[in-house]
PDB file of N, CA and C in Angstrom:
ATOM      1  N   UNK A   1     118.190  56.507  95.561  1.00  0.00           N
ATOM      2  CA  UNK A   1     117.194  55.873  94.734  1.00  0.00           C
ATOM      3  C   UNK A   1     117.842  54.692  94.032  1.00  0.00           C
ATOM      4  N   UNK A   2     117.102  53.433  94.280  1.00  0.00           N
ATOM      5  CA  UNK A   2     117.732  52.403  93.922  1.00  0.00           C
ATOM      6  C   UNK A   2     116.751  52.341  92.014  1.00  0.00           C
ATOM      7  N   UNK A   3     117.594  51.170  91.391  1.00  0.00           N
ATOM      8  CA  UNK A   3     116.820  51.278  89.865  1.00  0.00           C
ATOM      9  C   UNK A   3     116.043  49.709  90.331  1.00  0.00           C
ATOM     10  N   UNK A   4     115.995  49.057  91.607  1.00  0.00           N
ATOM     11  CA  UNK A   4     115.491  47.781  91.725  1.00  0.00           C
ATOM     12  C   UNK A   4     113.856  47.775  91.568  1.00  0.00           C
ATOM     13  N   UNK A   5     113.351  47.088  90.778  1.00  0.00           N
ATOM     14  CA  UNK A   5     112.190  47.244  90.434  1.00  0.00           C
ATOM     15  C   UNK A   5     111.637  46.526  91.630  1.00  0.00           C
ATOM     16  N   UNK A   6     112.180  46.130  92.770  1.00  0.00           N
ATOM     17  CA  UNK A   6     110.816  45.967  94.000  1.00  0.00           C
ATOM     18  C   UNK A   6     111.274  47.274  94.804  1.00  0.00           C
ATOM     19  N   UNK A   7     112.357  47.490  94.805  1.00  0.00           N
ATOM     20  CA  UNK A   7     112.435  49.013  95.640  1.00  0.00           C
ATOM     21  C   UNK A   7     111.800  50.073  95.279  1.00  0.00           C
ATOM     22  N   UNK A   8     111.422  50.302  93.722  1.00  0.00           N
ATOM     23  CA  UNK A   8     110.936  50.916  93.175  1.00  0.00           C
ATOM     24  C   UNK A   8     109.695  50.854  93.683  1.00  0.00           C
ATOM     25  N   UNK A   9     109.174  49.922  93.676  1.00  0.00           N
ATOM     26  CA  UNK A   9     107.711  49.515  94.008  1.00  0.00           C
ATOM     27  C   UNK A   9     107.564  49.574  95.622  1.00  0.00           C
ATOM     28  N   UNK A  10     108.187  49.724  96.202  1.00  0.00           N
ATOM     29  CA  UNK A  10     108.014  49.582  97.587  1.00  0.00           C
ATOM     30  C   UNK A  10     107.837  51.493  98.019  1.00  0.00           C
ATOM     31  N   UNK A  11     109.050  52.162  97.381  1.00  0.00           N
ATOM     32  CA  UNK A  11     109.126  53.512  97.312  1.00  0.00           C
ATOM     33  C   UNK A  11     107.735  54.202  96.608  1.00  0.00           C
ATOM     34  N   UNK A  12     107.004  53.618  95.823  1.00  0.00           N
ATOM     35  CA  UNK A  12     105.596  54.064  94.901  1.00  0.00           C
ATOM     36  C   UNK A  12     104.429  54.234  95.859  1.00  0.00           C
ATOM     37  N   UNK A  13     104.538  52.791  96.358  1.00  0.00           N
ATOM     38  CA  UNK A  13     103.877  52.335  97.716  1.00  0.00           C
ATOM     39  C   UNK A  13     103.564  53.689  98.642  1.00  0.00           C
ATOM     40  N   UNK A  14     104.788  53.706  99.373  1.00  0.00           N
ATOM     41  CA  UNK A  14     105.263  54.463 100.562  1.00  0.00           C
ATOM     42  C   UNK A  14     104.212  55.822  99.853  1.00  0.00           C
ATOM     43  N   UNK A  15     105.157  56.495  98.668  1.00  0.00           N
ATOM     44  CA  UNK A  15     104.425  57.696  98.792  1.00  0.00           C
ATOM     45  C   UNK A  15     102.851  57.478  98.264  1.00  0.00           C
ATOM     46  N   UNK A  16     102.052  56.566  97.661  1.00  0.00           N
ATOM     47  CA  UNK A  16     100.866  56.670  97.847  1.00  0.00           C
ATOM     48  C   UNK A  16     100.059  56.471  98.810  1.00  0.00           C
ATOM     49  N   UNK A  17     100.600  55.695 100.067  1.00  0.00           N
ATOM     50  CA  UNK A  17     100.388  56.151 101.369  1.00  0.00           C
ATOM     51  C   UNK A  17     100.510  57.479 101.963  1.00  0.00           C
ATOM     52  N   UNK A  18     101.546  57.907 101.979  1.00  0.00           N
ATOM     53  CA  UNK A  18     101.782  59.286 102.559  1.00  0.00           C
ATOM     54  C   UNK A  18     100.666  60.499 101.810  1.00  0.00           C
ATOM     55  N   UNK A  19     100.181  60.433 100.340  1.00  0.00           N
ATOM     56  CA  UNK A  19      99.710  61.145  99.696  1.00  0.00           C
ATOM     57  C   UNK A  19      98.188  60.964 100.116  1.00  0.00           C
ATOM     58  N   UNK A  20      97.656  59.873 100.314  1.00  0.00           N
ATOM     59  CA  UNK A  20      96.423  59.057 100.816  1.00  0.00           C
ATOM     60  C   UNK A  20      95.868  59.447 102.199  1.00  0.00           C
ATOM     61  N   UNK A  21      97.081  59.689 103.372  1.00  0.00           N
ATOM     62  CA  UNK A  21      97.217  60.352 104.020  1.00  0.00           C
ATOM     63  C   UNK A  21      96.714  61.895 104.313  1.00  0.00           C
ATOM     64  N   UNK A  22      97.522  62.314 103.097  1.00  0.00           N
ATOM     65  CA  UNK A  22      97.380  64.210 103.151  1.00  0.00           C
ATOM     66  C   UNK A  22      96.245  64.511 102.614  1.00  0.00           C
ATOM     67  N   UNK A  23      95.630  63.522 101.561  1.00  0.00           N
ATOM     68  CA  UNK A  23      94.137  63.805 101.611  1.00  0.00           C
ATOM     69  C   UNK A  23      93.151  63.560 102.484  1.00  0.00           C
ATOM     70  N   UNK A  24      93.513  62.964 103.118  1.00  0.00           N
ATOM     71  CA  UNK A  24      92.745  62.314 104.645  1.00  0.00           C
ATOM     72  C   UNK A  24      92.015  63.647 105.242  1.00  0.00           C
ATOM     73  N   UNK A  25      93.821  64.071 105.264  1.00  0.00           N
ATOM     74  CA  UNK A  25      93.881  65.773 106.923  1.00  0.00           C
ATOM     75  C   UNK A  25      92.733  66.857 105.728  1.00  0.00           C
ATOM     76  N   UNK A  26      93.549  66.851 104.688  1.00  0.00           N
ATOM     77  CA  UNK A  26      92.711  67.935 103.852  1.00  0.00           C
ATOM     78  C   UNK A  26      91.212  67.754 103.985  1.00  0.00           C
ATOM     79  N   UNK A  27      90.435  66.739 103.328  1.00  0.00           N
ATOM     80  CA  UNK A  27      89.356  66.267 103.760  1.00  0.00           C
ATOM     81  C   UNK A  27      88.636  66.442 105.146  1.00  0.00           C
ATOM     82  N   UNK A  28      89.264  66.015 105.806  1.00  0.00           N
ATOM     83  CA  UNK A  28      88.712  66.141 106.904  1.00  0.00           C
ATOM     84  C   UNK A  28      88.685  67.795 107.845  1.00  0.00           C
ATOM     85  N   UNK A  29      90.137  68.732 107.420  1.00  0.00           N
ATOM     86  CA  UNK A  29      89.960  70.218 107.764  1.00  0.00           C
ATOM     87  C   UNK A  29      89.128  71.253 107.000  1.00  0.00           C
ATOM     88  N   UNK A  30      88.969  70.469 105.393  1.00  0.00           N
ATOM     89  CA  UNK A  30      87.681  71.694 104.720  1.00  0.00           C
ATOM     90  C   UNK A  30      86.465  71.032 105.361  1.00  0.00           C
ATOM     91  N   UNK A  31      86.036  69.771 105.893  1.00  0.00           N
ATOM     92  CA  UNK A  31      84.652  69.840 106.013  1.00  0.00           C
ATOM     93  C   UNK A  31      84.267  70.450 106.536  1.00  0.00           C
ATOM     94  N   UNK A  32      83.126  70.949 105.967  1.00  0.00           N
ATOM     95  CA  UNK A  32      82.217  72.133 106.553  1.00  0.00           C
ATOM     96  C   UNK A  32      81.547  72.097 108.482  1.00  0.00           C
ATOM     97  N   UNK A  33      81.782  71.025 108.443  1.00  0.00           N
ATOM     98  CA  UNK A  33      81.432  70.758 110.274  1.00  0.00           C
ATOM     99  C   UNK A  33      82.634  71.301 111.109  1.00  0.00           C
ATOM    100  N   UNK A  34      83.861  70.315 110.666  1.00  0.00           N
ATOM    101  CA  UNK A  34      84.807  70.840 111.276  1.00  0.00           C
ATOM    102  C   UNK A  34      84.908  71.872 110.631  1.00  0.00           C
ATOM    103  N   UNK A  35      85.048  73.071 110.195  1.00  0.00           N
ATOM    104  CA  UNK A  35      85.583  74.519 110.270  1.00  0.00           C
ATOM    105  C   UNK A  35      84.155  75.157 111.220  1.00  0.00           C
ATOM    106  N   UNK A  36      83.378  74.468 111.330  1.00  0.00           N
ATOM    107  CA  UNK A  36      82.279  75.556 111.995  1.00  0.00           C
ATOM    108  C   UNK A  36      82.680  75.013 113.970  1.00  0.00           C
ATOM    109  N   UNK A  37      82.965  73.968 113.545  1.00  0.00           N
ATOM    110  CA  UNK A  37      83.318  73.479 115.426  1.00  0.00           C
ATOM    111  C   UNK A  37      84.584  74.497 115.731  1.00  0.00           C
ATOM    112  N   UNK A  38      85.862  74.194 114.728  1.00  0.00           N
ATOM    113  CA  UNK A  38      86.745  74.976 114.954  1.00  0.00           C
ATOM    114  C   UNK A  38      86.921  76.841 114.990  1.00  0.00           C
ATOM    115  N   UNK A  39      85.614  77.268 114.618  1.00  0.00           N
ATOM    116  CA  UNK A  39      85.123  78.687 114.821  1.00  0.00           C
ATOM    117  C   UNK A  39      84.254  78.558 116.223  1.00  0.00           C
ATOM    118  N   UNK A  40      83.511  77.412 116.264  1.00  0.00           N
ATOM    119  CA  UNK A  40      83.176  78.280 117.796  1.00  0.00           C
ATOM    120  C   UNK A  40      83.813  77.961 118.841  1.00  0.00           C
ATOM    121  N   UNK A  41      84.933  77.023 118.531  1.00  0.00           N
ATOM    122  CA  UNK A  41      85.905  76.949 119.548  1.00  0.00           C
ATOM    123  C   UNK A  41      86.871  78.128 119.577  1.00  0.00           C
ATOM    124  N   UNK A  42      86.760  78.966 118.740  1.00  0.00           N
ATOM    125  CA  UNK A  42      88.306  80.199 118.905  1.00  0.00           C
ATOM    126  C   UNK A  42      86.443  81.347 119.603  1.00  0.00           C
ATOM    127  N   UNK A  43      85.623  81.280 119.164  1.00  0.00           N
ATOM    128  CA  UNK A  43      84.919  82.230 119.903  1.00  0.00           C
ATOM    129  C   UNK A  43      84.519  81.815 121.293  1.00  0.00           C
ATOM    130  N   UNK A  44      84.340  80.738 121.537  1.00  0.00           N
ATOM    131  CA  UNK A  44      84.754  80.399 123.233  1.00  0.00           C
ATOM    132  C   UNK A  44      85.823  80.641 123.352  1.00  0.00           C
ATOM    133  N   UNK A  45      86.578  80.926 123.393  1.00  0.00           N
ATOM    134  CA  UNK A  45      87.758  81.069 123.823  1.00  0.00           C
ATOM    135  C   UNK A  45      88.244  82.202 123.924  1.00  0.00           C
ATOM    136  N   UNK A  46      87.774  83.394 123.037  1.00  0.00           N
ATOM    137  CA  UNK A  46      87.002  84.514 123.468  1.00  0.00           C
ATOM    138  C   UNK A  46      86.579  85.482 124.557  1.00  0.00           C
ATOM    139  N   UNK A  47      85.620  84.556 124.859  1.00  0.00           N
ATOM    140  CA  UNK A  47      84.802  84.686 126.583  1.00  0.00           C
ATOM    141  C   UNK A  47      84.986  84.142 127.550  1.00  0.00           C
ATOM    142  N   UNK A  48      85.489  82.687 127.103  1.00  0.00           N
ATOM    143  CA  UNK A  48      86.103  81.900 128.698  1.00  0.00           C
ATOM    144  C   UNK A  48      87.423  81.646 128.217  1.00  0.00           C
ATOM    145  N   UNK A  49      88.086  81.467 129.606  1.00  0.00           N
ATOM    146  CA  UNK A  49      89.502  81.566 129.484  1.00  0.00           C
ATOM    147  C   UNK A  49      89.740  79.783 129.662  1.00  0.00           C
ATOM    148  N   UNK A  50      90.276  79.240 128.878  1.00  0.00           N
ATOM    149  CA  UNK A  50      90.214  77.903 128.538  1.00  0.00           C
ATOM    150  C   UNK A  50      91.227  77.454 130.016  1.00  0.00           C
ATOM    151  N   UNK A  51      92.040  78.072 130.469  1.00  0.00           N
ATOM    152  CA  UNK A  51      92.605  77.347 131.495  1.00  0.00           C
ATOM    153  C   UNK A  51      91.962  77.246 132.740  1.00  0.00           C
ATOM    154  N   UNK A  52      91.099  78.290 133.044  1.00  0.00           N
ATOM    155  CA  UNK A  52      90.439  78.139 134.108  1.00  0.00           C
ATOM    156  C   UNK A  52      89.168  78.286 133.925  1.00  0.00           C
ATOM    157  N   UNK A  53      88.419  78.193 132.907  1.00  0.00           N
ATOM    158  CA  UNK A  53      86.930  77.938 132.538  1.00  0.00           C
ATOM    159  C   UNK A  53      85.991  79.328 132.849  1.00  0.00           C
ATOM    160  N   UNK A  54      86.819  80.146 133.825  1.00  0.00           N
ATOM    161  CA  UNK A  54      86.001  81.403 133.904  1.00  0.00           C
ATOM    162  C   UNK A  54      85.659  82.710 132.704  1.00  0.00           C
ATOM    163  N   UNK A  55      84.540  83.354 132.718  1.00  0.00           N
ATOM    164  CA  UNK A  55      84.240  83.754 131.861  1.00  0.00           C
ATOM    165  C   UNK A  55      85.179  84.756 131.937  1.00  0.00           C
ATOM    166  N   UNK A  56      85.707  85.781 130.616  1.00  0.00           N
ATOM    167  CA  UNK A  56      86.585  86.321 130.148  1.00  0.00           C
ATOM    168  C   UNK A  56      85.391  88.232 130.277  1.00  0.00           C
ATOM    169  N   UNK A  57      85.478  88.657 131.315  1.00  0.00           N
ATOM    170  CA  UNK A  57      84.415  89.791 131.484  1.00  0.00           C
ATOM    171  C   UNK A  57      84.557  90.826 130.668  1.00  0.00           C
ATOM    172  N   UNK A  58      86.191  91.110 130.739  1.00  0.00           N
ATOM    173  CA  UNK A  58      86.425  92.483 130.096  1.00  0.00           C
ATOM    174  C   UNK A  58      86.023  91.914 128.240  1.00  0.00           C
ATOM    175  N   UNK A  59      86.197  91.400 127.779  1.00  0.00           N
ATOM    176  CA  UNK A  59      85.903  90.871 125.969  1.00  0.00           C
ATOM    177  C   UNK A  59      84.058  90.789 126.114  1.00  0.00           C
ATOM    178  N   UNK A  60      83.615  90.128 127.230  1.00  0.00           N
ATOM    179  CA  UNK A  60      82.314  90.539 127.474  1.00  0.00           C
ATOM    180  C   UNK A  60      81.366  91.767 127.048  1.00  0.00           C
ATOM    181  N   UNK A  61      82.055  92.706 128.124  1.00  0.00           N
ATOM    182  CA  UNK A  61      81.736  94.041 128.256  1.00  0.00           C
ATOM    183  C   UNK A  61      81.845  94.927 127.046  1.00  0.00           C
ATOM    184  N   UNK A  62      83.317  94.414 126.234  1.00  0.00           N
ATOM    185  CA  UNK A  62      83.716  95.096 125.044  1.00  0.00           C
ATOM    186  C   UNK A  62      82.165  94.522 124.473  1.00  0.00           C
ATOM    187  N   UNK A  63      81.787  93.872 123.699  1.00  0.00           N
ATOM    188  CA  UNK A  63      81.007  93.413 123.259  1.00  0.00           C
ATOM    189  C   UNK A  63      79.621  93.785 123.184  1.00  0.00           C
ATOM    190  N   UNK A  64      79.103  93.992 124.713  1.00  0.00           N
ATOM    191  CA  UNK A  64      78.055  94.587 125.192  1.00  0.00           C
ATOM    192  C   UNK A  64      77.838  95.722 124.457  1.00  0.00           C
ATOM    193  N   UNK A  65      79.052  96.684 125.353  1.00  0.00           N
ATOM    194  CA  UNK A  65      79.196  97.828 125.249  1.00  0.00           C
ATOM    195  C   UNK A  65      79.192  98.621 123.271  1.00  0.00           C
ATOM    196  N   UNK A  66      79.189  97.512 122.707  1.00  0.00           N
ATOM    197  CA  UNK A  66      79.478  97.538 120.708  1.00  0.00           C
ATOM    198  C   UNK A  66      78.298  97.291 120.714  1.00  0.00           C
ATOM    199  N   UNK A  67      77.348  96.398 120.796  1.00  0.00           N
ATOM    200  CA  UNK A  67      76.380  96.065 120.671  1.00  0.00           C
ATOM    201  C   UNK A  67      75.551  97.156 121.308  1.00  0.00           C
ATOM    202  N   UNK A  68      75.181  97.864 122.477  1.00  0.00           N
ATOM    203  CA  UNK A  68      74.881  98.692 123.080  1.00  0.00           C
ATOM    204  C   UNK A  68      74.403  99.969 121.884  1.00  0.00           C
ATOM    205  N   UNK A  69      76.237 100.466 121.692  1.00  0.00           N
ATOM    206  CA  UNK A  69      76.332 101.601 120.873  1.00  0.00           C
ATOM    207  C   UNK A  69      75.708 101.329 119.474  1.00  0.00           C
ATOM    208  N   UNK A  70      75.760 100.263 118.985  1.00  0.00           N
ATOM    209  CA  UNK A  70      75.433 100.168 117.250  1.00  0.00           C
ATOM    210  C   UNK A  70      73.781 100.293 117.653  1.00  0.00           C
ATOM    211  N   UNK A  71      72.916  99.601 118.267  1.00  0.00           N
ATOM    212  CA  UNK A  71      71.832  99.833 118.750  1.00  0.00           C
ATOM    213  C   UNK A  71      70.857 101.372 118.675  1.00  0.00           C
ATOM    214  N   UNK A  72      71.822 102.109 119.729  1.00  0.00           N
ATOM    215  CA  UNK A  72      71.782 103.805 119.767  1.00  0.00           C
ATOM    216  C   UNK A  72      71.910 104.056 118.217  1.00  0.00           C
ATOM    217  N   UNK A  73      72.584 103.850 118.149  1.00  0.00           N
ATOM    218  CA  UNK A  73      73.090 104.995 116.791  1.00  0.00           C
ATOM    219  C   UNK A  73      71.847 104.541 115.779  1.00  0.00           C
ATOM    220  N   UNK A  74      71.724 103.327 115.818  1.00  0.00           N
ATOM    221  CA  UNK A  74      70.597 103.140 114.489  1.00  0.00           C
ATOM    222  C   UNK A  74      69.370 103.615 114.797  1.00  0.00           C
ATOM    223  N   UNK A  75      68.884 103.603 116.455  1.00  0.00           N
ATOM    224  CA  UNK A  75      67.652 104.615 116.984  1.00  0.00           C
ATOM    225  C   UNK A  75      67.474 105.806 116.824  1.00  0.00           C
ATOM    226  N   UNK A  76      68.654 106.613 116.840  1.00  0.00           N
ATOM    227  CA  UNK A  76      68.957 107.863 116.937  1.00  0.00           C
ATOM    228  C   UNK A  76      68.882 107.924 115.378  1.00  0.00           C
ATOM    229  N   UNK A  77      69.504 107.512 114.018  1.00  0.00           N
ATOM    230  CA  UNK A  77      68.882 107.787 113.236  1.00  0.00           C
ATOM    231  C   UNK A  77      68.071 107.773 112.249  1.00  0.00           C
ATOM    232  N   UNK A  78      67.220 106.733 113.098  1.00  0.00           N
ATOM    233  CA  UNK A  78      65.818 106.220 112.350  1.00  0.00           C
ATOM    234  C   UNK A  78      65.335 107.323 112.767  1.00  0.00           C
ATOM    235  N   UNK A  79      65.495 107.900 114.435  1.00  0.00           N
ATOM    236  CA  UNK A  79      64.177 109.122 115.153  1.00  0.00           C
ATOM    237  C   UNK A  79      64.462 110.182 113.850  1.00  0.00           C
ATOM    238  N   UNK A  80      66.183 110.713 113.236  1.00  0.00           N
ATOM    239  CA  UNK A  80      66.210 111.599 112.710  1.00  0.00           C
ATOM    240  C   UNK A  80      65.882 112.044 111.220  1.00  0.00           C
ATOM    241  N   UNK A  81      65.832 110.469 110.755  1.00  0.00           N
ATOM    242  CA  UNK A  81      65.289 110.079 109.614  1.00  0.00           C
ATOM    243  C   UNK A  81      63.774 110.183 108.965  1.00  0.00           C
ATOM    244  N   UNK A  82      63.191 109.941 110.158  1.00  0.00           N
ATOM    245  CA  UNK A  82      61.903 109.771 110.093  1.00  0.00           C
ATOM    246  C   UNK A  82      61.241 110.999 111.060  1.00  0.00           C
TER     247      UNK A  82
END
């Protein structure tokens, strides 16, 4: 660290760039668009297998098969409920 008052000023510079910067990324990773693109990109990714575009069956099936069962069970005890 120099005491030269243009180095000084050049170094002030620099990091209010760099800081100008990190609010940029911040800004731009809370917006509410991008975190919702970046969620349905990890849930594609999910079901298709990003290297070869084919659908991902077995995470499929898991799925189905959850959906399936939660289905039953709430039939079964509405019938027992009611």
């Amino acid at each position: 660290m120099s005491n030269n008052p243009a180095d000084i000023e050049r170094e002030i510079e620099e990091t209010r760039e760099r800081l100008a910067g990190t609010i940029d990324q911040l800004l731009y990773r809370s917006h509410p668009k991008t975190i919702a693109q970046r969620e349905i990109a990890q849930i594609k990714a999910y079901y298709v297998d990003p290297a070869t575009g084919e659908p991902r069956t077995d995470n499929i099936l898991k799925t189905v098969g959850i959906t399936v069962g939660v289905i039953t069970t709430l039939v079964v005890i509405r019938k027992i409920a009611g």
